[in-house]
Structure formats: structure tokens, C-alpha cells
N, C-alpha and C. Protein backbone atom coordinates (compact mmCIF):
# COMPACT_ATOMS: atom_id res chain seq x y z
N UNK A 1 21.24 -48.39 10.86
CA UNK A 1 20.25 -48.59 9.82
C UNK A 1 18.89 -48.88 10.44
N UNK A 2 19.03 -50.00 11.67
CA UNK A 2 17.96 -49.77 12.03
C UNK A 2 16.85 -48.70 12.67
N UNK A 3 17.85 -47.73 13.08
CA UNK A 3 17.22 -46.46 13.73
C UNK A 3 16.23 -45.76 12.66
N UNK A 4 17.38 -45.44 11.42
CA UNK A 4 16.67 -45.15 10.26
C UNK A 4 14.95 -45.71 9.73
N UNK A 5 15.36 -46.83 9.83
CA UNK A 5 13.68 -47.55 9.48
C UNK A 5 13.23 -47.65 10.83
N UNK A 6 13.20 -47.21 12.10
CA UNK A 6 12.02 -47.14 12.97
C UNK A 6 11.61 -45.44 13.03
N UNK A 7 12.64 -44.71 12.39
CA UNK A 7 12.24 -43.16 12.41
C UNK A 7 11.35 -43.05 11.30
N UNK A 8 11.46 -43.72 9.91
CA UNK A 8 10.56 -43.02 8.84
C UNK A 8 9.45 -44.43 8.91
N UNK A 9 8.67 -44.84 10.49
CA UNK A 9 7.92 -45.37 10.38
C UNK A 9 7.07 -44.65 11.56
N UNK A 10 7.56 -43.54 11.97
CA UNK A 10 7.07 -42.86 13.02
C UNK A 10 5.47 -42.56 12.38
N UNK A 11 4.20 -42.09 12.76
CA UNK A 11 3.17 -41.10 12.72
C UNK A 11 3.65 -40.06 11.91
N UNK A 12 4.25 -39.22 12.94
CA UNK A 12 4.16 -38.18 11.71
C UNK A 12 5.56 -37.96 11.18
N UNK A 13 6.00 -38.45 11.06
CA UNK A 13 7.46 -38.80 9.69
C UNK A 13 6.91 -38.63 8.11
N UNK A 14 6.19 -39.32 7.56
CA UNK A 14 5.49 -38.67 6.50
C UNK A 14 5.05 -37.54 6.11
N UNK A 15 4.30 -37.39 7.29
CA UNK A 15 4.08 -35.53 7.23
C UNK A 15 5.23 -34.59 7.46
N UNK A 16 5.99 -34.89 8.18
CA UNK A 16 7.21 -34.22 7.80
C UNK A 16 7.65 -34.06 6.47
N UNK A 17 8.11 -35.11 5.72
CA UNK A 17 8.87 -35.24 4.77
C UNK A 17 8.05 -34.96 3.74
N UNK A 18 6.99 -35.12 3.37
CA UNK A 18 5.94 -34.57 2.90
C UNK A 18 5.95 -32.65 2.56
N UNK A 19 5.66 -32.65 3.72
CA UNK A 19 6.10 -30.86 4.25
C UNK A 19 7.20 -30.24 3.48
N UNK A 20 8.43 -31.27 3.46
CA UNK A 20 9.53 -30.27 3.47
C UNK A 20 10.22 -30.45 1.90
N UNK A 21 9.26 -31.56 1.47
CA UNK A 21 9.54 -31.13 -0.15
C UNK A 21 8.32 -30.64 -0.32
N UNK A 22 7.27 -30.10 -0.04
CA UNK A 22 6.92 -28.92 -0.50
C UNK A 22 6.98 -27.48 0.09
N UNK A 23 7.72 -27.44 0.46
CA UNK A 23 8.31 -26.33 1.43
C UNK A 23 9.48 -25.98 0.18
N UNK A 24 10.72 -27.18 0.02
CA UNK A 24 11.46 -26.86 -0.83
C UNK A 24 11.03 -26.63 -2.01
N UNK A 25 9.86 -27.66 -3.24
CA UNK A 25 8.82 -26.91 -4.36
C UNK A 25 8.65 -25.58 -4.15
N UNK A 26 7.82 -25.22 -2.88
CA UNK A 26 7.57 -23.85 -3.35
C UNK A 26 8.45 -22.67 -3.34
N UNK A 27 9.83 -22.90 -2.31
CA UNK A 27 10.98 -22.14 -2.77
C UNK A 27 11.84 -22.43 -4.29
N UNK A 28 11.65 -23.35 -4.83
CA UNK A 28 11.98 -23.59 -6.38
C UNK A 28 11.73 -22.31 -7.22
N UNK A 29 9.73 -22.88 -7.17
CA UNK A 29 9.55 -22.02 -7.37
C UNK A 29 9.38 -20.37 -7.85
N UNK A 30 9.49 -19.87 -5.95
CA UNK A 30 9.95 -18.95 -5.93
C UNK A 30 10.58 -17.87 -6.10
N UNK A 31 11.77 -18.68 -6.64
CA UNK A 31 13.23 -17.79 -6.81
C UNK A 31 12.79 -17.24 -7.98
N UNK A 32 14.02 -16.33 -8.18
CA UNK A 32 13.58 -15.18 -9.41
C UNK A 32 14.53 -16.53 -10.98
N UNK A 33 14.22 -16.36 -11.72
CA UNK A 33 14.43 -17.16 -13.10
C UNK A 33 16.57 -16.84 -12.88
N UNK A 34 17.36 -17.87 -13.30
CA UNK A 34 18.88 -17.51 -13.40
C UNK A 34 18.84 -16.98 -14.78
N UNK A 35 19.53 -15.82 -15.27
CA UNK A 35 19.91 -15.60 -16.94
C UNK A 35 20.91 -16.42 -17.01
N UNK A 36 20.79 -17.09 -18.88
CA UNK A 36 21.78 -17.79 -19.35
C UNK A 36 22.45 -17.09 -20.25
N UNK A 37 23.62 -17.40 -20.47
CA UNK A 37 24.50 -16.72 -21.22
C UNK A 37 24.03 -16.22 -22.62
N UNK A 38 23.85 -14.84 -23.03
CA UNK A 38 23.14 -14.16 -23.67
C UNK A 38 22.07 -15.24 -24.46
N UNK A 39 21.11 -15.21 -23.38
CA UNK A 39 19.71 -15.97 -23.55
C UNK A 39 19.19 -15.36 -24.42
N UNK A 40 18.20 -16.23 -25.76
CA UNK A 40 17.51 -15.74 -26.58
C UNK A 40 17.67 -15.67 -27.97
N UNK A 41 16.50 -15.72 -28.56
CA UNK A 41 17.08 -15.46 -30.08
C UNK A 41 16.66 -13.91 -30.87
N UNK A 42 17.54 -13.51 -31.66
CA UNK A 42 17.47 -12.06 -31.63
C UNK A 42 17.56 -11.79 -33.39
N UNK A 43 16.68 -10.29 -33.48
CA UNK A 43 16.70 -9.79 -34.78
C UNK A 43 17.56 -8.93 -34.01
N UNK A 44 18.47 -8.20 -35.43
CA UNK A 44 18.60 -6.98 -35.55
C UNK A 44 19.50 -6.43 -36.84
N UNK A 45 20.31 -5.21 -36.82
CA UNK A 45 20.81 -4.49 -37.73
C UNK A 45 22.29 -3.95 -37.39
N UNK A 46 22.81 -3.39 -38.45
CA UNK A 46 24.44 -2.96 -37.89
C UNK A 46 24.93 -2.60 -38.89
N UNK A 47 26.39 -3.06 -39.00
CA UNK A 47 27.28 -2.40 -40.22
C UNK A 47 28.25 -3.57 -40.57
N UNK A 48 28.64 -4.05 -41.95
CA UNK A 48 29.59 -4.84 -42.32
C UNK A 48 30.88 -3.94 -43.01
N UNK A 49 32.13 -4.34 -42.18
CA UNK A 49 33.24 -3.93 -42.95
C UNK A 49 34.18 -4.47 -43.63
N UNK A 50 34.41 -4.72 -45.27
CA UNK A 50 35.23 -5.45 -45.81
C UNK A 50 36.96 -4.94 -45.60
N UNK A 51 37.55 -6.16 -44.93
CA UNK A 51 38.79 -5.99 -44.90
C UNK A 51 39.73 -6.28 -45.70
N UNK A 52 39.15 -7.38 -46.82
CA UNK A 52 40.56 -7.24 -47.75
C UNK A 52 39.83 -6.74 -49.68
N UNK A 53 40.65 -7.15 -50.12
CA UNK A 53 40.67 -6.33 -51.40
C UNK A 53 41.37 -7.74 -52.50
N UNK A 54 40.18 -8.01 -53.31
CA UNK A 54 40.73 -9.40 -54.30
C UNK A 54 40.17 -8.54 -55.50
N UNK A 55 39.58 -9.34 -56.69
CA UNK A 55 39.84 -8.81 -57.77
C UNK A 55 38.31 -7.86 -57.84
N UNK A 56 37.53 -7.54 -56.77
CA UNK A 56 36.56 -6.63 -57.32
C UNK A 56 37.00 -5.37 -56.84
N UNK A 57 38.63 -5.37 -56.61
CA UNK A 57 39.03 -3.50 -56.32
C UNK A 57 38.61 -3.39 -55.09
N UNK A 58 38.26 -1.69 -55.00
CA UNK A 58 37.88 -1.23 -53.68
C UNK A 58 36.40 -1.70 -53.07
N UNK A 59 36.01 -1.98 -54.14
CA UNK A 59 34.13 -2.37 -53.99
C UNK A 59 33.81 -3.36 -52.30
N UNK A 60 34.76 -4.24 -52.81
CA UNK A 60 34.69 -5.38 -51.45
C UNK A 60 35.50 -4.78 -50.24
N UNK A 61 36.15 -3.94 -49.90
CA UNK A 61 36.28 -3.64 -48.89
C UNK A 61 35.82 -2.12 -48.05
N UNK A 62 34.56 -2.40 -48.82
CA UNK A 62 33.41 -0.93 -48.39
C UNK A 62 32.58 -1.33 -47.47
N UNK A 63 31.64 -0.14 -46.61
CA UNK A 63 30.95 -0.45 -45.51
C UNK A 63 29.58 -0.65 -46.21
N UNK A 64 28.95 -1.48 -45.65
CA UNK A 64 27.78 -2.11 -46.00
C UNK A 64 26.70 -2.02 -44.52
N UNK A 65 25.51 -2.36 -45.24
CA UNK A 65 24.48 -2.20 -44.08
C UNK A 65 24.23 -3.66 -43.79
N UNK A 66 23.93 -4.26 -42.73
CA UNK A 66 23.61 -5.51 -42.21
C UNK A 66 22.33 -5.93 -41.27
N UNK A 67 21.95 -6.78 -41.61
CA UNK A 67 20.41 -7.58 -41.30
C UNK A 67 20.76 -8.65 -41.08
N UNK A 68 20.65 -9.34 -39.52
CA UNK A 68 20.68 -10.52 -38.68
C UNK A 68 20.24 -11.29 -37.82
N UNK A 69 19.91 -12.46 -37.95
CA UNK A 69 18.82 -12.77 -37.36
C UNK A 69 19.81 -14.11 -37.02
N UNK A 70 19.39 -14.29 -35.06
CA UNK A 70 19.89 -15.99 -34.12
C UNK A 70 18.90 -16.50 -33.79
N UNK A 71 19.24 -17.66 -34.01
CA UNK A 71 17.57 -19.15 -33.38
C UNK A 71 18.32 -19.41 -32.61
N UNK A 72 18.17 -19.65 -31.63
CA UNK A 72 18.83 -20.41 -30.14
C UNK A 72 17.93 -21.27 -29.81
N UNK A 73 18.67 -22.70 -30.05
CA UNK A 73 18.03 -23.57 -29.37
C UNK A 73 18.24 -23.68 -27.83
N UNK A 74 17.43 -24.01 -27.09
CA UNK A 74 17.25 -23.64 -25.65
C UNK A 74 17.98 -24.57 -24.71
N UNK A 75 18.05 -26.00 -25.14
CA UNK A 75 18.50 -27.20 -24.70
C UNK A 75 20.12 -27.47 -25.32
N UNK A 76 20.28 -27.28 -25.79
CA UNK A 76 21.37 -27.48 -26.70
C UNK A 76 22.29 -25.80 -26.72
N UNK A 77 23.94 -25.77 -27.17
CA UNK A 77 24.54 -24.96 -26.72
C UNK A 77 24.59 -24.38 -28.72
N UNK A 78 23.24 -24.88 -29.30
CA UNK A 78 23.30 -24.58 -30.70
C UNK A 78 22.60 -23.41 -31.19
N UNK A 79 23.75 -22.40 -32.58
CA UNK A 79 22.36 -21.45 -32.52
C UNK A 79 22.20 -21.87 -33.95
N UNK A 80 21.20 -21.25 -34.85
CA UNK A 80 21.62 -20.70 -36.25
C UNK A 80 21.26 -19.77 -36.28
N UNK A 81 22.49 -18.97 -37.24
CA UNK A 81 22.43 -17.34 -37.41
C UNK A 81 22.38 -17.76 -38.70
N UNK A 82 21.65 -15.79 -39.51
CA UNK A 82 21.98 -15.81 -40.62
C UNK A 82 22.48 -14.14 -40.94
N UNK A 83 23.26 -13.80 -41.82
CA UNK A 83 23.78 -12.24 -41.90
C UNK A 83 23.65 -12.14 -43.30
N UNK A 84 22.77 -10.84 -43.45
CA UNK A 84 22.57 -10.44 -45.11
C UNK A 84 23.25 -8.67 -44.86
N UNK A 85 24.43 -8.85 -45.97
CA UNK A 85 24.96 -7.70 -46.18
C UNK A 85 24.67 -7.22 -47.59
N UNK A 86 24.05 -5.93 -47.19
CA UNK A 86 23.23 -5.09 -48.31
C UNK A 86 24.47 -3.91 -48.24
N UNK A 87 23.99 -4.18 -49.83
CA UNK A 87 24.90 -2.72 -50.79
C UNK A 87 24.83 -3.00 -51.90
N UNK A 88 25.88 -2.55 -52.31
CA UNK A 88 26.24 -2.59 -54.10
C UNK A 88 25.95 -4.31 -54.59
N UNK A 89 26.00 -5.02 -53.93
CA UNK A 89 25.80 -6.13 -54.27
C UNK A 89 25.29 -7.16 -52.52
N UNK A 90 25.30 -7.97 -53.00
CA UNK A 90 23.81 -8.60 -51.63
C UNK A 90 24.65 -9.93 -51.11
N UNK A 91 25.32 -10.31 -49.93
CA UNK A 91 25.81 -11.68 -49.79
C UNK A 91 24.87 -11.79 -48.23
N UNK A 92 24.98 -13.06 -48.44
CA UNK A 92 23.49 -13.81 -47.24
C UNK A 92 24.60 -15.01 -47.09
N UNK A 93 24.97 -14.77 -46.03
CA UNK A 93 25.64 -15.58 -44.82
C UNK A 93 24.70 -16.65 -43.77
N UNK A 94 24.49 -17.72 -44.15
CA UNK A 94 24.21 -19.07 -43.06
C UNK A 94 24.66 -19.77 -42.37
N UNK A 95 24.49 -19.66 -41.02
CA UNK A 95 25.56 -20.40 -40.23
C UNK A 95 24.64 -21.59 -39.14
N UNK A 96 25.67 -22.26 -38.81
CA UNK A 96 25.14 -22.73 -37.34
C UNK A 96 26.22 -22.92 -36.89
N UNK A 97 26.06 -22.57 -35.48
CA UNK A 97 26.87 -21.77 -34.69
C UNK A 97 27.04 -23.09 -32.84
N UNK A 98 28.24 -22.80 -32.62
CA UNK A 98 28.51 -23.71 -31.06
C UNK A 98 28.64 -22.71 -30.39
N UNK A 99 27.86 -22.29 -29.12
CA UNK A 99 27.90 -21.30 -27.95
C UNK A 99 28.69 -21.63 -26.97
N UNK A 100 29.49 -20.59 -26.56
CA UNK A 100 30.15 -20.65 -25.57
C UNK A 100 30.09 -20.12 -24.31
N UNK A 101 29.68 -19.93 -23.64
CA UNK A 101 29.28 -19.36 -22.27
C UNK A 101 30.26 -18.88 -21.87
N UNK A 102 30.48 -17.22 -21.72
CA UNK A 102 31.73 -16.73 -21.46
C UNK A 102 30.56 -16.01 -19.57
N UNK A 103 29.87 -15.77 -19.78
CA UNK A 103 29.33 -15.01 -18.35
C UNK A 103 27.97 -15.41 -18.38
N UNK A 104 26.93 -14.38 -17.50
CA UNK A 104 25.91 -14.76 -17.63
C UNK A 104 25.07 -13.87 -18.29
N UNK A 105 25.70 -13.01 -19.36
CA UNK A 105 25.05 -12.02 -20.25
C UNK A 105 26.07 -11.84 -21.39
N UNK A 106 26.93 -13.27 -21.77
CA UNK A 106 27.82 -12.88 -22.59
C UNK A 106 28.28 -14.49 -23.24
N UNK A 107 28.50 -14.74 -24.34
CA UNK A 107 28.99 -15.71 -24.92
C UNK A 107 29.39 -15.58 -26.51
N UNK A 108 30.49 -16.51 -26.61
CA UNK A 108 31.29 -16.52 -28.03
C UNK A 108 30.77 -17.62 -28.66
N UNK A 109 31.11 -17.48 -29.87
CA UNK A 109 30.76 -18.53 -30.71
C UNK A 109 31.43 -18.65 -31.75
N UNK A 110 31.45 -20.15 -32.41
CA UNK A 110 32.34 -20.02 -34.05
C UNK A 110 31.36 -20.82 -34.62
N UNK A 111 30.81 -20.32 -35.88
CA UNK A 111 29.75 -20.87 -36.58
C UNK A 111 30.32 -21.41 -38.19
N UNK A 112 29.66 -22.06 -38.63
CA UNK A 112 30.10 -22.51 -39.81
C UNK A 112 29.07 -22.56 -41.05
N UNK A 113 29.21 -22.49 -41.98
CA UNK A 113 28.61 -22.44 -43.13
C UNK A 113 28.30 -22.23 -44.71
N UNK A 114 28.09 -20.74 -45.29
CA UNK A 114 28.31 -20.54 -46.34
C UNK A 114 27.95 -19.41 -46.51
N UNK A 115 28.87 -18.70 -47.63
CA UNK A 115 28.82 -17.09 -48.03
C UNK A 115 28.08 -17.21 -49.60
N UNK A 116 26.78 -16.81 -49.70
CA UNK A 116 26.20 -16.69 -50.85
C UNK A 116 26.12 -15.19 -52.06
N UNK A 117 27.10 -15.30 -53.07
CA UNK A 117 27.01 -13.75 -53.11
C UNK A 117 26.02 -13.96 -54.53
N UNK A 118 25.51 -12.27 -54.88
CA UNK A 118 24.64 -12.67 -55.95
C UNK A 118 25.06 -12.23 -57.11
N UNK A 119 26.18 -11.90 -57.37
CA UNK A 119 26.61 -10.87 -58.59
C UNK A 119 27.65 -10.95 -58.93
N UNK A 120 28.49 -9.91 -60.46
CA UNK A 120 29.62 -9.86 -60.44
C UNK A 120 30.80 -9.39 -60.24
N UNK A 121 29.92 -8.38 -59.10
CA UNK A 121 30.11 -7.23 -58.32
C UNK A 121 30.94 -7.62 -56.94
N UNK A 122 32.24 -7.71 -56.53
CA UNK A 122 32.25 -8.11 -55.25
C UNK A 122 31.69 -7.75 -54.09
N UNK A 123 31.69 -8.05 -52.96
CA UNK A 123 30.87 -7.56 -52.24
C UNK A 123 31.95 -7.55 -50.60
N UNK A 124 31.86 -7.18 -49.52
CA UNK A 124 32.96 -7.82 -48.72
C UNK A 124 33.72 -9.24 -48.72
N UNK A 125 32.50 -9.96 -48.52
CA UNK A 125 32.36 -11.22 -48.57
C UNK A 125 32.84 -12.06 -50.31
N UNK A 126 33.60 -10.73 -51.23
CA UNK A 126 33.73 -11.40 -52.38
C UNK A 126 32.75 -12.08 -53.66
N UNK A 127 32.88 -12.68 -54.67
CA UNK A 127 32.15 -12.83 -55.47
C UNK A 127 31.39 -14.00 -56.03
N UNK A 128 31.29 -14.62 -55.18
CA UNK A 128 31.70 -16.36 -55.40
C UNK A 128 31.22 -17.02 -54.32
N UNK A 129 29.99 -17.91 -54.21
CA UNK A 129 29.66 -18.75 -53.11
C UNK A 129 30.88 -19.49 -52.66
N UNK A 130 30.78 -19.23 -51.16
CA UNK A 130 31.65 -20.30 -50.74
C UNK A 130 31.62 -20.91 -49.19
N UNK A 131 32.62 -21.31 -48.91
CA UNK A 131 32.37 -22.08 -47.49
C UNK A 131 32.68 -20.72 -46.19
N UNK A 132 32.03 -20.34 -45.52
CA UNK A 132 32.53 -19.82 -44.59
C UNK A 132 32.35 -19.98 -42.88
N UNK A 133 33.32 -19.74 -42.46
CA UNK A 133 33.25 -19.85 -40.63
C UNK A 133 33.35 -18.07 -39.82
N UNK A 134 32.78 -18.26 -39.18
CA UNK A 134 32.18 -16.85 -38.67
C UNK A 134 32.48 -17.08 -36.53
N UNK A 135 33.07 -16.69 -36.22
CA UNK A 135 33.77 -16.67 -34.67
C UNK A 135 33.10 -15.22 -34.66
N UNK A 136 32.60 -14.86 -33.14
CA UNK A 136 31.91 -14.07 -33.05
C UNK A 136 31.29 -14.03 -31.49
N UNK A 137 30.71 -13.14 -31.13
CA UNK A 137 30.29 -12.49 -29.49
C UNK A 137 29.06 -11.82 -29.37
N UNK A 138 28.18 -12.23 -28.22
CA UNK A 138 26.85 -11.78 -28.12
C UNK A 138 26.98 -11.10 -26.93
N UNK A 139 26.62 -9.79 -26.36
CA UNK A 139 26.70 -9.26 -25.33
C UNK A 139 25.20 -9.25 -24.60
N UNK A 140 24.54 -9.66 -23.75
CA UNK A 140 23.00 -9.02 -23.88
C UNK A 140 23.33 -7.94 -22.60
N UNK A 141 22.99 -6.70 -23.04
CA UNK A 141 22.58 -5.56 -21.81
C UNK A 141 21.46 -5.63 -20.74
N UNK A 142 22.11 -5.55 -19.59
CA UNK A 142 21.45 -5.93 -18.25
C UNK A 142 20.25 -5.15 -18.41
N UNK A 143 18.84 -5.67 -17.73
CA UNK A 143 17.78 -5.11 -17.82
C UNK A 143 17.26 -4.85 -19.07
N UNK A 144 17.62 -5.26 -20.24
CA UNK A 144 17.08 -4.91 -21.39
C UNK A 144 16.87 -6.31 -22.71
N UNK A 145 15.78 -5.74 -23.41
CA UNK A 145 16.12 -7.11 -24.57
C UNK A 145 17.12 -6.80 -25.51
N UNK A 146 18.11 -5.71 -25.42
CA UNK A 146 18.75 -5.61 -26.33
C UNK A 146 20.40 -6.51 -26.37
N UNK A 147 20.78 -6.84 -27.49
CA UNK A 147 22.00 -7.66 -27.48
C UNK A 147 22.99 -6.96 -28.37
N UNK A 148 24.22 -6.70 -28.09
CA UNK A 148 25.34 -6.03 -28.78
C UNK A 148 25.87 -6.97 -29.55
N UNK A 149 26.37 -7.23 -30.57
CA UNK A 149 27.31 -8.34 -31.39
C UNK A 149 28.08 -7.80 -31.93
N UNK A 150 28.87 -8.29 -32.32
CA UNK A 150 30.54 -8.50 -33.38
C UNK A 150 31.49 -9.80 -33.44
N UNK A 151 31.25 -9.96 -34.97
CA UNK A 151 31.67 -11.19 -35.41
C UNK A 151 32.72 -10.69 -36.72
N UNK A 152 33.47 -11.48 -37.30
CA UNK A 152 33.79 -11.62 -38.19
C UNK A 152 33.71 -13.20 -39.36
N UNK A 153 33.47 -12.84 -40.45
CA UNK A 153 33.28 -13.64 -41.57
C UNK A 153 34.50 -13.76 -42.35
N UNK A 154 34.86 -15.41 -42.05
CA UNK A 154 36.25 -15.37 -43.24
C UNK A 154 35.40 -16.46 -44.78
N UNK A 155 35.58 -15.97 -45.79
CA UNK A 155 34.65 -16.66 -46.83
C UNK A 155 35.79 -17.08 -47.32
N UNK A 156 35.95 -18.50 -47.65
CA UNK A 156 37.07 -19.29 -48.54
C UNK A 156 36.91 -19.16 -49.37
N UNK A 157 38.51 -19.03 -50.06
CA UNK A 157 37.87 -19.35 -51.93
C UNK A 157 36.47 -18.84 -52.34
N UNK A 158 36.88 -17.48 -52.12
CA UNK A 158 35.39 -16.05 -52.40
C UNK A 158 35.31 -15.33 -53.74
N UNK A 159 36.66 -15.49 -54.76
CA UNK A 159 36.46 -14.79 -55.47
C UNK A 159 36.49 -15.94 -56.87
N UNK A 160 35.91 -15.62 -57.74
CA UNK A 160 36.01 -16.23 -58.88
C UNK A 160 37.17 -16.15 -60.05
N UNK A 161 37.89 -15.12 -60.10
CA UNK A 161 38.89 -15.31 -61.09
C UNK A 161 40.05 -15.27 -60.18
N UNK A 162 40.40 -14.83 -58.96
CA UNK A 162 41.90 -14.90 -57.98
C UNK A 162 41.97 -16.37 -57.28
N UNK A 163 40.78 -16.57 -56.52
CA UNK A 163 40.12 -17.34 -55.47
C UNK A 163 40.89 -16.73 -54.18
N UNK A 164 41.51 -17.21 -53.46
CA UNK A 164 41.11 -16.19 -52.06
C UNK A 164 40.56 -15.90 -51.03
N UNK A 165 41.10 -15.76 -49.85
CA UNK A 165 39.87 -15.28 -49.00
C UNK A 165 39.41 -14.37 -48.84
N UNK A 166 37.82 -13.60 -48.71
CA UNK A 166 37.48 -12.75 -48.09
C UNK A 166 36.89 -12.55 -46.73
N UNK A 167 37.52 -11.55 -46.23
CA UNK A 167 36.81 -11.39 -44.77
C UNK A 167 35.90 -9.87 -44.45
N UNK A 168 35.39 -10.03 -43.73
CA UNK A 168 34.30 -9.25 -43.36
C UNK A 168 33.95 -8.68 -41.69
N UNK A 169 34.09 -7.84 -41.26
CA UNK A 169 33.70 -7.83 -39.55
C UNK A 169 32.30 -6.92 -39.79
N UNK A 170 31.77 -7.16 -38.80
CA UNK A 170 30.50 -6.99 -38.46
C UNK A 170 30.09 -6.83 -37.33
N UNK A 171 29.84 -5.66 -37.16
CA UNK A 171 28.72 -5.01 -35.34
C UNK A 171 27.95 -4.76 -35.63
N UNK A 172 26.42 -4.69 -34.54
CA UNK A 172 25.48 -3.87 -34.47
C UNK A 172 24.89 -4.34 -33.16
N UNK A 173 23.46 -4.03 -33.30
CA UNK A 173 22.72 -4.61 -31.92
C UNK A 173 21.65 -5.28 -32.41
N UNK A 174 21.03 -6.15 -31.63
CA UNK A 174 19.70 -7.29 -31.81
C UNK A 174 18.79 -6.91 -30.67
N UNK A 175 17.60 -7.57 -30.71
CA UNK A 175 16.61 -6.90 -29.98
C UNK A 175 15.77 -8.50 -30.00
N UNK A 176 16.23 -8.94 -28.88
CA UNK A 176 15.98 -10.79 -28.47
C UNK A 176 14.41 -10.67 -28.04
N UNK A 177 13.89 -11.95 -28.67
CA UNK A 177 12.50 -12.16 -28.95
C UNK A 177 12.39 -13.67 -28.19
């Protein structure tokens, strides 16, 4: 110990140590940025497919067009998504979502929230606000802002005169902002 305190009382011992954390700063720096597991928050578009069939017939298990939008908080492993499936009738899906870090351009998630439908029309997602959880995958493509997804939507107790679940899967791509 004592060697220790007659070395960092040397002349130039300061300037050393001095030096070599900024030597190490400016390799910090330096380095190129690490990607985090599909970093970013993203618009985009796709397709919803209803998989089951309650009392609005074939209607709810038709292909629909889809509009989606993720907030990623940056610090936190939190996102919120939201999914509006357009067609014959309109359901707007809100979630917030726990990320999972599957790589470093890839992560899962299971989000929770609610299936809002507007009509008496079923829709995939059924006819009937209700509670839903949404498990789901963000791919982001190397070199690009674009992000691949597919999730599925299970909506509880979705329909109004059966009750029931409806479910829903959903792909497309996002374009992270």
C-alpha cells in the first residue's frame, strides 16, 4: 500500500492518469453507436387477419387493412403501440407493451390493453369493447429504418350477444422514426 501512495505522488503520475482517461474518453467516444434490440419507434401499415368466427358470421374473420404506430421509451424496456384495423367496420387497439430483447435487431413483446370496436358490424377483433393482450415481434432490417412485425390480438369477451373471444393476427412493416 505504501508503494501505491509514493507512486501516485510521483511528478508526472497525474499526467499520466490524466492522459489515459482521456485517451480512454476519446475511444468512448469513438466507437461506432451498439444497436439495441429493434431500436426505435415506428409508423407503419400491413394486413389484419380474423381467425375466428362469433356471431357477426364471416364478416369478422376477413382481411382487413392495418395502421400502426410504437413509442419506445428509450430507458425503460416499455413501448406503447396502437393498431387500427380498417374495413367494414373500424377496431383501434391500445396497448402498452414489455420488450424483450431476443437479438440485436429483434425483440418480442406481450402488450396489454383494449380492443375498441365501433359498430354492429363485427370486425376481426369482434363487436364489443374489450380487454385485450397482444404477444408479438419486431424485426428491424440491417442497414435500414425499416421494421417487419407480426403480432396477434386475442380480444376477451368481444362479442356482444355470444361473448367470446376474438382473435386477430397481424403483419406488415414500420418505417422507425
Amino acid at each position: 500500500m505504501h508503494q501505491v501512495h509514493r507512486i501516485l505522488h510521483q511528478p508526472l503520475c497525474p499526467v499520466f492518469l490524466g492522459s489515459t482517461l482521456i485517451a480512454l474518453g476519446v475511444t468512448a467516444i469513438s466507437q461506432p453507436a451498439q444497436a439495441q434490440a429493434a431500436y426505435g419507434s415506428y409508423i407503419g401499415g400491413g394486413a389484419a387477419f380474423g381467425v375466428t368466427s362469433g356471431e357477426g358470421g364471416a364478416e369478422d374473420n376477413a382481411t382487413y387493412g392495418l395502421v400502426t404506430a410504437r413509442y419506445r421509451f428509450l430507458q425503460i424496456p416499455i413501448s406503447l403501440r396502437t393498431q387500427v384495423l380498417i374495413g367494414r367496420n373500424t377496431a383501434i387497439v391500445p396497448t402498452v407493451s414489455y420488450d424483450f430483447p431476443l437479438s440485436w435487431n429483434a425483440d418480442a413483446y406481450v402488450g396489454v390493453g383494449a380492443s375498441l370496436s365501433d359498430g354492429d358490424i363485427a370486425s376481426p377483433l369482434g363487436n364489443k369493447n374489450s380487454f385485450a393482450i397482444q404477444p408479438g415481434i419486431d424485426y428491424s432490417l440491417p442497414n435500414s429504418n425499416l421494421v417487419l412485425f407480426g403480432n396477434a390480438i386475442f380480444a376477451l369477451d368481444a362479442y356482444r350477444n355470444d361473448g367470446g373471444a376474438a382473435i386477430s393476427l397481424q403483419t406488415g412493416v414500420g418505417l422507425r422514426f
